[in-house]
Protein backbone atom coordinates (compact mmCIF):
# COMPACT_ATOMS: atom_id res chain seq x y z
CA UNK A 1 -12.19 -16.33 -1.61
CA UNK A 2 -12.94 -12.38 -1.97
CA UNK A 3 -11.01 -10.57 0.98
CA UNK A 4 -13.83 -8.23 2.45
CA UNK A 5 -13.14 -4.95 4.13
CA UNK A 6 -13.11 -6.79 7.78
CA UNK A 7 -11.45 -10.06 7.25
CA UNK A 8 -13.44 -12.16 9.68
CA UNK A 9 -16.34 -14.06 8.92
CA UNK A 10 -14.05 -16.10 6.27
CA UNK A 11 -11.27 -16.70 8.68
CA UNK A 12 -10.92 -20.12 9.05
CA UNK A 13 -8.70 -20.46 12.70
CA UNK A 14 -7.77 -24.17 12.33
CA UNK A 15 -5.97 -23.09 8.88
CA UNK A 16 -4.61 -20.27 9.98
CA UNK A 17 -1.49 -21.31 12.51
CA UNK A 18 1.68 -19.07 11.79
CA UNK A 19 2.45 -15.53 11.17
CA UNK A 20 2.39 -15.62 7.14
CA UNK A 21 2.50 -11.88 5.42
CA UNK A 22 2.16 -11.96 1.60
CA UNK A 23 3.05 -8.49 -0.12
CA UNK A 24 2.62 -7.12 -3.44
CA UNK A 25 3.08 -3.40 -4.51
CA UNK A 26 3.27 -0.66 -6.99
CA UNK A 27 6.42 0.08 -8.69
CA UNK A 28 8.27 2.57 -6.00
CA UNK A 29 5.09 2.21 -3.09
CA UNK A 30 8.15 1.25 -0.83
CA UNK A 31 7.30 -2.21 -0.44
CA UNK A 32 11.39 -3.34 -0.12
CA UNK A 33 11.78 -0.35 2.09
CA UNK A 34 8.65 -1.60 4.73
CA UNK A 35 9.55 -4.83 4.54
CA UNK A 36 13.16 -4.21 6.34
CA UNK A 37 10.97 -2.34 9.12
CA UNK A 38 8.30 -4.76 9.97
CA UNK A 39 11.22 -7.69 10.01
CA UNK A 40 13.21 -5.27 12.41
CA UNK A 41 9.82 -4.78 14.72
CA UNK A 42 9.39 -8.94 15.02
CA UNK A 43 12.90 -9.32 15.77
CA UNK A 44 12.68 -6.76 18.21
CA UNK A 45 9.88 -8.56 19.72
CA UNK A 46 12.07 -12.00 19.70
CA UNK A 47 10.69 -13.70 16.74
CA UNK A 48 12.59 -15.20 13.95
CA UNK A 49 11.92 -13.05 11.15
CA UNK A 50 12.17 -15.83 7.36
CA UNK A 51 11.83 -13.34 4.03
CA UNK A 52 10.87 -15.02 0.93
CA UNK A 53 11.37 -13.41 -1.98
CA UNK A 54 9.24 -14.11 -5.73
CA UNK A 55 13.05 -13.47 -7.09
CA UNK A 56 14.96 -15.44 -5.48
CA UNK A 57 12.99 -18.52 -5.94
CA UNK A 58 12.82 -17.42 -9.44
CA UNK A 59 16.66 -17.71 -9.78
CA UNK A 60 16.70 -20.66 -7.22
CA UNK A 61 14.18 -22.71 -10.12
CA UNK A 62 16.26 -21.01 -12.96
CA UNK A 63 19.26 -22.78 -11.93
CA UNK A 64 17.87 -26.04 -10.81
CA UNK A 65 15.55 -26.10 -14.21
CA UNK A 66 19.46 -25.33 -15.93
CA UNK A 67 21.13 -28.13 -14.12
CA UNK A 68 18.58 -30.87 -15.40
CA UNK A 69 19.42 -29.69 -19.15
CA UNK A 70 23.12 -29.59 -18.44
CA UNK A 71 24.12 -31.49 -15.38
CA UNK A 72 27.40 -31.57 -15.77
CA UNK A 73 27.84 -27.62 -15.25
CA UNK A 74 27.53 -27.46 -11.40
CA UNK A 75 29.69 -24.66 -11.10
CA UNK A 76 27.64 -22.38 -13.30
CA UNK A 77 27.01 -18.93 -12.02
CA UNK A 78 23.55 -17.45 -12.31
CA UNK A 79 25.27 -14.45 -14.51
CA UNK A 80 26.53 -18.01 -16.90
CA UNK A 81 22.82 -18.80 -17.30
CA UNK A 82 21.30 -15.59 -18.01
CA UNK A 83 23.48 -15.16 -21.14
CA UNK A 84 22.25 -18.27 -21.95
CA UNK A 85 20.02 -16.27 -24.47
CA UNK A 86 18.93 -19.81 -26.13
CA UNK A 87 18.30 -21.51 -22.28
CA UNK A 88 16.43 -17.82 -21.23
CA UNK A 89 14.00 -18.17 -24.45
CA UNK A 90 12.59 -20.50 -23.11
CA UNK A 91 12.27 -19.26 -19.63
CA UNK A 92 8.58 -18.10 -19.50
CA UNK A 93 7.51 -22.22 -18.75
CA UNK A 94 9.80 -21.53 -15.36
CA UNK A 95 7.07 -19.13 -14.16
CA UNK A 96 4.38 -21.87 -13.30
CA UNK A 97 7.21 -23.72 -11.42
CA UNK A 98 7.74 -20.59 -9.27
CA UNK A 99 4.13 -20.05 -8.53
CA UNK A 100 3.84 -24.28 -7.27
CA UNK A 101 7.16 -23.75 -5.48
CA UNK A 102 5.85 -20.85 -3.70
CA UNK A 103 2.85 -22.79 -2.89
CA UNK A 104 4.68 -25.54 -1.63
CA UNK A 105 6.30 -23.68 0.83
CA UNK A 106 3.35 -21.71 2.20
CA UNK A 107 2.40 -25.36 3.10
CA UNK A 108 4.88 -26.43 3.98
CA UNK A 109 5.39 -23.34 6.44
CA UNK A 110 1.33 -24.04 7.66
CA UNK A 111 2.03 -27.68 8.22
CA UNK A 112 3.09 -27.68 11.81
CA UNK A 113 2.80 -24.55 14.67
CA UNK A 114 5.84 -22.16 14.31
CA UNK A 115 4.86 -19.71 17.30
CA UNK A 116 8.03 -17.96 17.15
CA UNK A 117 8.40 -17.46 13.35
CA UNK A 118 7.62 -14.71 10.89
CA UNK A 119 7.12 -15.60 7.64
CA UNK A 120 7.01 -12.36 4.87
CA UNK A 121 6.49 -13.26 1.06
CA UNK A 122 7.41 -10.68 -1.17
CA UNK A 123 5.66 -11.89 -4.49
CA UNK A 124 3.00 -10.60 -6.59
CA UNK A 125 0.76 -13.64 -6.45
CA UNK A 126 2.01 -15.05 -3.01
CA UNK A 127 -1.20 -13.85 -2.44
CA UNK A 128 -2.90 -16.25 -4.32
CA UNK A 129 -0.62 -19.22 -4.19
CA UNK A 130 -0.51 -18.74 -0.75
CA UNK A 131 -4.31 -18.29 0.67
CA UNK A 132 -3.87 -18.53 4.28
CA UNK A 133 -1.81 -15.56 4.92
CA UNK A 134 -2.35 -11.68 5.42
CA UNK A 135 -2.56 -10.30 2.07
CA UNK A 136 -1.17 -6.66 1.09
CA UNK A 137 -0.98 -4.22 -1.64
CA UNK A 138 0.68 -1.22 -2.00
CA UNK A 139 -0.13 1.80 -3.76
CA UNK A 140 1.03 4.93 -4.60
CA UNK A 141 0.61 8.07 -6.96
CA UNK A 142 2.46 8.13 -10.11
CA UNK A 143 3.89 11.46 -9.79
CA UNK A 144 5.21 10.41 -6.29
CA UNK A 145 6.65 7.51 -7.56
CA UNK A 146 7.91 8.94 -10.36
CA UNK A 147 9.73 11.29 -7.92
CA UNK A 148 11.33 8.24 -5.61
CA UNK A 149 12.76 6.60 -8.53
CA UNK A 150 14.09 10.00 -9.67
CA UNK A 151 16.23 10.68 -6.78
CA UNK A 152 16.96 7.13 -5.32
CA UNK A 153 20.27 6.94 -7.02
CA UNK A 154 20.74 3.66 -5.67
CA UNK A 155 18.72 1.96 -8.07
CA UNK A 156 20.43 0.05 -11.23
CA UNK A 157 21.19 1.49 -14.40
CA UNK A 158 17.42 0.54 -15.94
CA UNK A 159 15.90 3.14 -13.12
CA UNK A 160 18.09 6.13 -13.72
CA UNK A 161 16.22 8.77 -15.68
CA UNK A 162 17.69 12.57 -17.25
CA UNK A 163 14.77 14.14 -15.92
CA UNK A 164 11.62 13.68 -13.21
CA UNK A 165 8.85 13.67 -15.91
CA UNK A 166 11.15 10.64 -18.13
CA UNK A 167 11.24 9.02 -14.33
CA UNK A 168 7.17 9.46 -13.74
CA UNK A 169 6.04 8.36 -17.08
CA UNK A 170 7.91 5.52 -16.91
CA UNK A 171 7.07 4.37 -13.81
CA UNK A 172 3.49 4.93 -15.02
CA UNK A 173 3.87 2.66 -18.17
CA UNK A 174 5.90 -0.18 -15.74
CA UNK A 175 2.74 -0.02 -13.21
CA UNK A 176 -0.17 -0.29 -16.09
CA UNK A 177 2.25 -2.92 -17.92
CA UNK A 178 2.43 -5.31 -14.83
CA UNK A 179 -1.02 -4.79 -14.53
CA UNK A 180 -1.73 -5.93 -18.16
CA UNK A 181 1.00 -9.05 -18.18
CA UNK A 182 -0.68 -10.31 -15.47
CA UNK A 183 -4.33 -9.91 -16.97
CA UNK A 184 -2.76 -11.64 -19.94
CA UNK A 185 -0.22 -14.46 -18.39
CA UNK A 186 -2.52 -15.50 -15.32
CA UNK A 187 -6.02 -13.98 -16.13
CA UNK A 188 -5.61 -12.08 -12.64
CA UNK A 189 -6.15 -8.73 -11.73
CA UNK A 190 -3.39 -6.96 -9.57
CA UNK A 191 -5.20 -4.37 -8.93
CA UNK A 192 -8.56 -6.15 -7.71
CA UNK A 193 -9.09 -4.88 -4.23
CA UNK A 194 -11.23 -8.25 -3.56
CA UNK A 195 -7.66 -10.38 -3.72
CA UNK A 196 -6.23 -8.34 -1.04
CA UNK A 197 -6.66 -8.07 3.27
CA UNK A 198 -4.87 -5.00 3.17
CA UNK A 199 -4.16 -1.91 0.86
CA UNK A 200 -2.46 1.16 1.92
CA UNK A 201 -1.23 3.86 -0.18
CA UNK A 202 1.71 5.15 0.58
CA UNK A 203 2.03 8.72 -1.06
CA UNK A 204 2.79 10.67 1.45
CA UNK A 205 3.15 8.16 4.17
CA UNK A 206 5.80 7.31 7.50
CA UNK A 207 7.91 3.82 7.11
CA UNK A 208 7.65 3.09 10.69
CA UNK A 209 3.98 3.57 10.90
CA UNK A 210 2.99 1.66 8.06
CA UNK A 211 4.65 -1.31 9.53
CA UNK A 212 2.93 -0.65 12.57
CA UNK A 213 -0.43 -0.62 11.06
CA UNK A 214 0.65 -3.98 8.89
CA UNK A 215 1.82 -5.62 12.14
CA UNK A 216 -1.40 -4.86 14.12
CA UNK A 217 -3.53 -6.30 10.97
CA UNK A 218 -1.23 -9.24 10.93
CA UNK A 219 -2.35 -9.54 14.60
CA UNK A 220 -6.33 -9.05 14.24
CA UNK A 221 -6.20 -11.10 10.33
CA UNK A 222 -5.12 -14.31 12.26
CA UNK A 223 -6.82 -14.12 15.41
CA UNK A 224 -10.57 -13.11 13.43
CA UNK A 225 -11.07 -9.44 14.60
CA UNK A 226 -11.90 -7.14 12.92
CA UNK A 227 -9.67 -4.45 11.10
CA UNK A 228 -9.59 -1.81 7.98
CA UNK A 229 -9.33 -2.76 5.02
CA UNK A 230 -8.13 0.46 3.42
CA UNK A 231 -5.52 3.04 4.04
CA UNK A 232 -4.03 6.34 3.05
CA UNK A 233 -2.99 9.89 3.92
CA UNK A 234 -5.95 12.59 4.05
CA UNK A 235 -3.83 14.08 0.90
CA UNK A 236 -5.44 11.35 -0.93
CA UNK A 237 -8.82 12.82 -0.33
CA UNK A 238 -10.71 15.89 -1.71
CA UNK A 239 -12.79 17.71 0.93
CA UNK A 240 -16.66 18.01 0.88
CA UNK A 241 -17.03 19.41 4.16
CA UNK A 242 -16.41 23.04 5.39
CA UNK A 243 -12.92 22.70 6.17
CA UNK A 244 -13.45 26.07 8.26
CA UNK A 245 -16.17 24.13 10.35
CA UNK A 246 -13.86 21.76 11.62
CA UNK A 247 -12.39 24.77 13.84
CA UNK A 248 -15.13 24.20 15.83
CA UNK A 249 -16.72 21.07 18.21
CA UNK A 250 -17.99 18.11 16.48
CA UNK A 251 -21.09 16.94 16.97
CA UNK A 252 -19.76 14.67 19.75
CA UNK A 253 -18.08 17.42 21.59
CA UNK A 254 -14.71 16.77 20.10
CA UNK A 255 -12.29 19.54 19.02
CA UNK A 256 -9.14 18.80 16.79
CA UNK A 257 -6.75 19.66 20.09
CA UNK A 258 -8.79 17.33 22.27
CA UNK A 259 -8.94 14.11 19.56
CA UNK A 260 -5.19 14.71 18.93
CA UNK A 261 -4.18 14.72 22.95
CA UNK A 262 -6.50 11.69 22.75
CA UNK A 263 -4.39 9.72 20.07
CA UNK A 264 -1.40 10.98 21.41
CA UNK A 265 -2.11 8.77 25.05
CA UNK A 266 -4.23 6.09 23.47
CA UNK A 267 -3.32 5.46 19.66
CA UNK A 268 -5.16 5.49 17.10
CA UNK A 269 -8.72 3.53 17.71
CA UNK A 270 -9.57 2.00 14.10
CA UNK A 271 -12.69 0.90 15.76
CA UNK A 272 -13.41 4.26 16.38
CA UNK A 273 -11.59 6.61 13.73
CA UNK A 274 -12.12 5.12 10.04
CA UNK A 275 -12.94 7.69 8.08
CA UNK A 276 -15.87 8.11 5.07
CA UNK A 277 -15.42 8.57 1.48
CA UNK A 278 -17.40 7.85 -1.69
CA UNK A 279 -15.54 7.65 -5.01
CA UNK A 280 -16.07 8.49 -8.13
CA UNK A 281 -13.92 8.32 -10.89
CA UNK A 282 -11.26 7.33 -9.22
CA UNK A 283 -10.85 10.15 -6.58
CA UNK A 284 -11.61 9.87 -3.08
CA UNK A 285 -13.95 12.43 -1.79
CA UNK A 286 -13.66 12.77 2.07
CA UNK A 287 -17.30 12.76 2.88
CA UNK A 288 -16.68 12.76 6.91
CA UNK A 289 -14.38 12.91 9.49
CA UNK A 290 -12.42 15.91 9.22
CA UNK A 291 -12.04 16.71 12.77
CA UNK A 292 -10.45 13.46 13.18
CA UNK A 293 -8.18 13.92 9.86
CA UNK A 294 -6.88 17.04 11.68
CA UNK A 295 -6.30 15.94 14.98
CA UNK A 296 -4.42 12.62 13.72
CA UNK A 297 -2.38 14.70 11.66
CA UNK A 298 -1.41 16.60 15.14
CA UNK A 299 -0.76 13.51 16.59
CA UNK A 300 1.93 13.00 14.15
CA UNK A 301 -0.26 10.12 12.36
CA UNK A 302 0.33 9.80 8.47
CA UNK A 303 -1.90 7.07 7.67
CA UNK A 304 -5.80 6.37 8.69
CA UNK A 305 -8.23 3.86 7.68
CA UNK A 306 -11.21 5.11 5.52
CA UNK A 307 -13.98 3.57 4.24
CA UNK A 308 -15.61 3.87 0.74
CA UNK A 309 -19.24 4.40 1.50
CA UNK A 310 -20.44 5.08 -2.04
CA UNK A 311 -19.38 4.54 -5.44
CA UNK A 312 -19.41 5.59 -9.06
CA UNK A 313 -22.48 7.76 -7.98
CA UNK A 314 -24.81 9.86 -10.90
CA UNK A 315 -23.06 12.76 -10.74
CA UNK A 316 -19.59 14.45 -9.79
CA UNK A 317 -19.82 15.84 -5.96
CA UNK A 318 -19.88 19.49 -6.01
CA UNK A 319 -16.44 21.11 -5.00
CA UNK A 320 -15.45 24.87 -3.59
CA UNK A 321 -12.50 26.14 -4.82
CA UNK A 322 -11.77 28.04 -1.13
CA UNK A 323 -12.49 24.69 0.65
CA UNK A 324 -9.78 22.62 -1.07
CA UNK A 325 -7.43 25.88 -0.52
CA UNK A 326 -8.64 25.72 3.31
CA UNK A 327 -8.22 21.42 3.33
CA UNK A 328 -4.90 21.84 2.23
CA UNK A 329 -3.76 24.81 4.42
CA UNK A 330 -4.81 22.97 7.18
CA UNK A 331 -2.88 19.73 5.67
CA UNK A 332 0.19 21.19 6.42
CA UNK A 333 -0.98 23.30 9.34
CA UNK A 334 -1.89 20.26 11.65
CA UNK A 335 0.79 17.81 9.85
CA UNK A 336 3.72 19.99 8.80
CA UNK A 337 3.97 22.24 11.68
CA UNK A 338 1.91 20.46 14.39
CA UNK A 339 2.63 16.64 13.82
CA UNK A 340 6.22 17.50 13.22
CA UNK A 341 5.90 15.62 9.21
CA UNK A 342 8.82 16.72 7.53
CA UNK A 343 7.34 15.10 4.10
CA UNK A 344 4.32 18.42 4.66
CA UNK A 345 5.77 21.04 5.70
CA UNK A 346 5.37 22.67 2.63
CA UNK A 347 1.93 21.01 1.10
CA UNK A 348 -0.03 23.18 -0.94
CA UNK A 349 -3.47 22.89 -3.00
CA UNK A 350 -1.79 22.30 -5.62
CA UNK A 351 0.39 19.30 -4.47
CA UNK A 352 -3.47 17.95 -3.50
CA UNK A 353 -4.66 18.43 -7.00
CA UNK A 354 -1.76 16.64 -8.32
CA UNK A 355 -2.04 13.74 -6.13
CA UNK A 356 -6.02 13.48 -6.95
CA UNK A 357 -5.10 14.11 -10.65
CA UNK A 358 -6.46 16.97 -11.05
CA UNK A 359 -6.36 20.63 -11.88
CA UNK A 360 -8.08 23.97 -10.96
CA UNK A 361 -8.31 24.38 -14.56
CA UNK A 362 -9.85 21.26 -14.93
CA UNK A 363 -12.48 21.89 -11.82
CA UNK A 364 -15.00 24.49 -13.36
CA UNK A 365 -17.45 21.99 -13.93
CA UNK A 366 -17.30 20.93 -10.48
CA UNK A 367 -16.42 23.97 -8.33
CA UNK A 368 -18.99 25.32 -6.41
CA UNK A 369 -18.26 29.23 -7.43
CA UNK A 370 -20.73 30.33 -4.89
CA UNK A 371 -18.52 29.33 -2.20
């Protein structure tokens, strides 16, 4: 089935009985980290939260695959079998025995109502092995995730790096390596937006709200309404609006203050709010919706939905070199001292080139010098 930006034509409601989240993410998008919060919001709300993790069924099927070799060694420890080296060469044959066990219990879990249970799969194919739950993926940028892994000194050994650029490479090389071992193991695509419900990047992003906004899609995914597909923080985009513009009314009547105050009572409408963007090359060119970038940001907001409009178009959009000094000004204007975000507070244009991967030096073919 392709997962379409609204999830609900497809839905299927006699399927689709219990709260089932699947997760994948991007080396250091915070996916452990979110996954703690959204089980601590459905506890909160009296459900009985059940994690599954891809690992620990792994070392659940290691063991029990171990035990039919040599079933006289009950008392083995996992630590026994993994220097096994002889046992562990052969391990790769376990991996299509996780996958069906996974599958089994996604069943098994859809096989009678469980109204007051939370089920949240943290697997990179659970996904696919288990088709009637809410499927996300998380992103992030490589420099940002470079930089988590570079000061999270709780990590093991294998994540400690001498220096951030060691710790961003690396990362980098981890994310496109997954990427390719999965290509090559399972002919599957991690990063295929079509396998996903959900995909949020989370450079630059709030814990607490992302579990919110995974939650609420949860809520509309099973019961067939309709919500965004996409997600990310406006430092994602590039600007091809007049940032200065946006000081004034929208077309609607709607000033920054006024759609901030707004959020601030109501929340954030998706049905109202997603934002528009065409891509090209890979960056994300905010095409409209500024005044409601700015007054989300006031709001204290992190994350909004967006929308890609248009794609790989003929030629690159044409960029000012004041605007994207204006976009990110305000950034950290509205956010950093407005919305109270401690994480930009001190933005700049040149933490937004970085995130979009690029450079001024890089933008002359682009830049509108005119301004």
């Amino acid at each position: 089935l392709k997962r379409n930006v609204y999830k609900k034509e497809i839905i299927n409601l006699e399927k689709i009985k219990n709260k089932i989240i699947t997760i994948s993410g991007e080396p250091a998008s915070g996916k452990s980290t979110v996954v703690k919060e959204i089980k601590s919001k459905y506890e909160n709300e009296g459900y009985t939260v059940h994690i599954i993790s891809v690992g620990d069924v792994f070392r659940e099927m290691v063991k029990k695959e171990y035990l039919k070799k040599y079933p006289d060694r009950a008392n083995v420890s996992l630590a026994d079998i993994q220097n096994d080296t002889e046992f562990m060469s052969k391990i790769h044959s376990i991996d299509s025995l996780v996958d069906s066990e996974v599958a089994r219990k996604g069943k098994e879990i859809n096989r009678t109502e469980r109204p007051n249970d939370v089920y949240i799969i943290d697997s990179r194919l659970a996904w696919n092995n288990v088709p009637d739950s809410y499927a996300i993926r998380l992103t992030v940028n490589d420099a940002i995730a470079g930089k988590r892994v570079f000061y999270d000194k709780t990590r093991g050994s294998e994540d400690q790096y001498e220096t951030l650029d060691a710790a961003i490479q690396k990362t980098r090389k981890r994310k496109l390596g997954e990427i390719e071992r999965y290509k090559e193991r399972y002919n599957i695509d991690l990063s295929d937006e079509n396998n996903y419900d959900l995909i949020v990047d989370t450079s630059y992003s709030n814990t607490t709200e992302l579990a919110d906004i995974i939650v609420k899609g949860e809520e509309a995914y099973r019961t067939g309404k309709a919500y965004p597909k996409h997600w990310a923080s406006p430092t994602c985009f590039m600007p091809l609006q007049s940032v200065k513009n946006s000081k004034q009314p929208s077309a609607s009547g709607n000033t920054i203050e006024s759609l901030a105050q707004k959020i601030q009572d109501e929340g954030y409408k998706t049905s109202e709010g997603v934002l528009k963007v065409t891509k090209r090359n890979g960056i994300r060119y905010l095409t409209k919706g500024l005044h409601r970038t700015f007054g989300a940001l006031s709001a204290g907001k992190t994350l909004l939905p967006y929308e890609v409009t248009t794609e790989n178009t003929s030629s690159e959009p044409s960029l000012c070199e004041e605007n994207i000094l204006n976009y990110a000004e305000f950034i950290k204007h509205y956010s950093g001292e407005i919305g109270k975000s401690k994480q930009l507070q001190y933005f700049t244009a040149d933490d937004l080139l970085a995130i979009n991967n690029l450079l001024f030096t890089d933008l002359h073919k682009s830049i509108d010098t005119g301004r």
